[in-house]
Protein backbone atom coordinates (compact mmCIF):
# COMPACT_ATOMS: atom_id res chain seq x y z
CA UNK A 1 -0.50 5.05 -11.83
CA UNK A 2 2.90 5.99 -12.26
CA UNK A 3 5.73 4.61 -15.05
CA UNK A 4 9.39 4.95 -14.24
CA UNK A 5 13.00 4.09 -15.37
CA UNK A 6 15.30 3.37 -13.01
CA UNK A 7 18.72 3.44 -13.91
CA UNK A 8 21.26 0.69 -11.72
CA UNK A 9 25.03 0.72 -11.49
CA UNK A 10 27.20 -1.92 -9.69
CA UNK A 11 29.40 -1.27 -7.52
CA UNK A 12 32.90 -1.19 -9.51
CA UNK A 13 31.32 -0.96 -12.96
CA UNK A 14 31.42 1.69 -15.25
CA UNK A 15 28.11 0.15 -17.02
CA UNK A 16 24.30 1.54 -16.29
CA UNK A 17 21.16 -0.65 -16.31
CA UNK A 18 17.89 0.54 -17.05
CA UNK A 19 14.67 -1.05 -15.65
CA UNK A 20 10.96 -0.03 -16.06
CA UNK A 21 8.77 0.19 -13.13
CA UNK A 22 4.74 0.20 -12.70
CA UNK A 23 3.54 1.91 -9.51
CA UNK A 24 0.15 2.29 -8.23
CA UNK A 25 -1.31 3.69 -5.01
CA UNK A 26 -5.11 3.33 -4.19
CA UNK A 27 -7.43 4.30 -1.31
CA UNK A 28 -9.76 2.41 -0.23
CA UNK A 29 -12.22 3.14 2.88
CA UNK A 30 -9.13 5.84 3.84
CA UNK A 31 -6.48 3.13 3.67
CA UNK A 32 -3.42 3.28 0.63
CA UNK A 33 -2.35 -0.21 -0.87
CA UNK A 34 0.59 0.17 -2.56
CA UNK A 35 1.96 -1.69 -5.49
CA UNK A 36 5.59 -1.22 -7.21
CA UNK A 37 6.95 -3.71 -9.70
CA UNK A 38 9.68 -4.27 -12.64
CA UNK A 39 8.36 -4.34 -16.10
CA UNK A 40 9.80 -7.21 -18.86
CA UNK A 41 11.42 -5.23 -21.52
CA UNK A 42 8.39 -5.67 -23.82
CA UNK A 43 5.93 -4.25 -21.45
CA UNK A 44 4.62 -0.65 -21.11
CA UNK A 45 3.05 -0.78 -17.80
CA UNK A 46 -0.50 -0.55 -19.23
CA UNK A 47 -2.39 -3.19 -17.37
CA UNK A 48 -6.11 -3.57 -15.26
CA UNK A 49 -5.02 -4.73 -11.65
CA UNK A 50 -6.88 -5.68 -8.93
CA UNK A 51 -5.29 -4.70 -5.67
């Protein structure tokens, strides 16, 4: 699994956002799922998920 920051700026601002992400990829009988989301601020991506 993978952890990320992404960092965001709006068009016209001169401010940054930073979000978390959680990715996963599994194979499974030669076929990937993939799975991407946004962590809440008091998460750390560490979680059992069944895909």
């Amino acid at each position: 699994h993978f952890t990320f920051t992404v960092k965001i700026k709006k068009h016209g601002s001169a401010d940054w956002t930073s979000v978390m992400y959680f990715a996963e990829v599994r194979g499974i009988f030669m076929i990937k799922d993939y799975f991407c989301y946004p962590l809440d601020p008091d998460e750390n991506g560490m979680r059992n998920f069944t895909l």
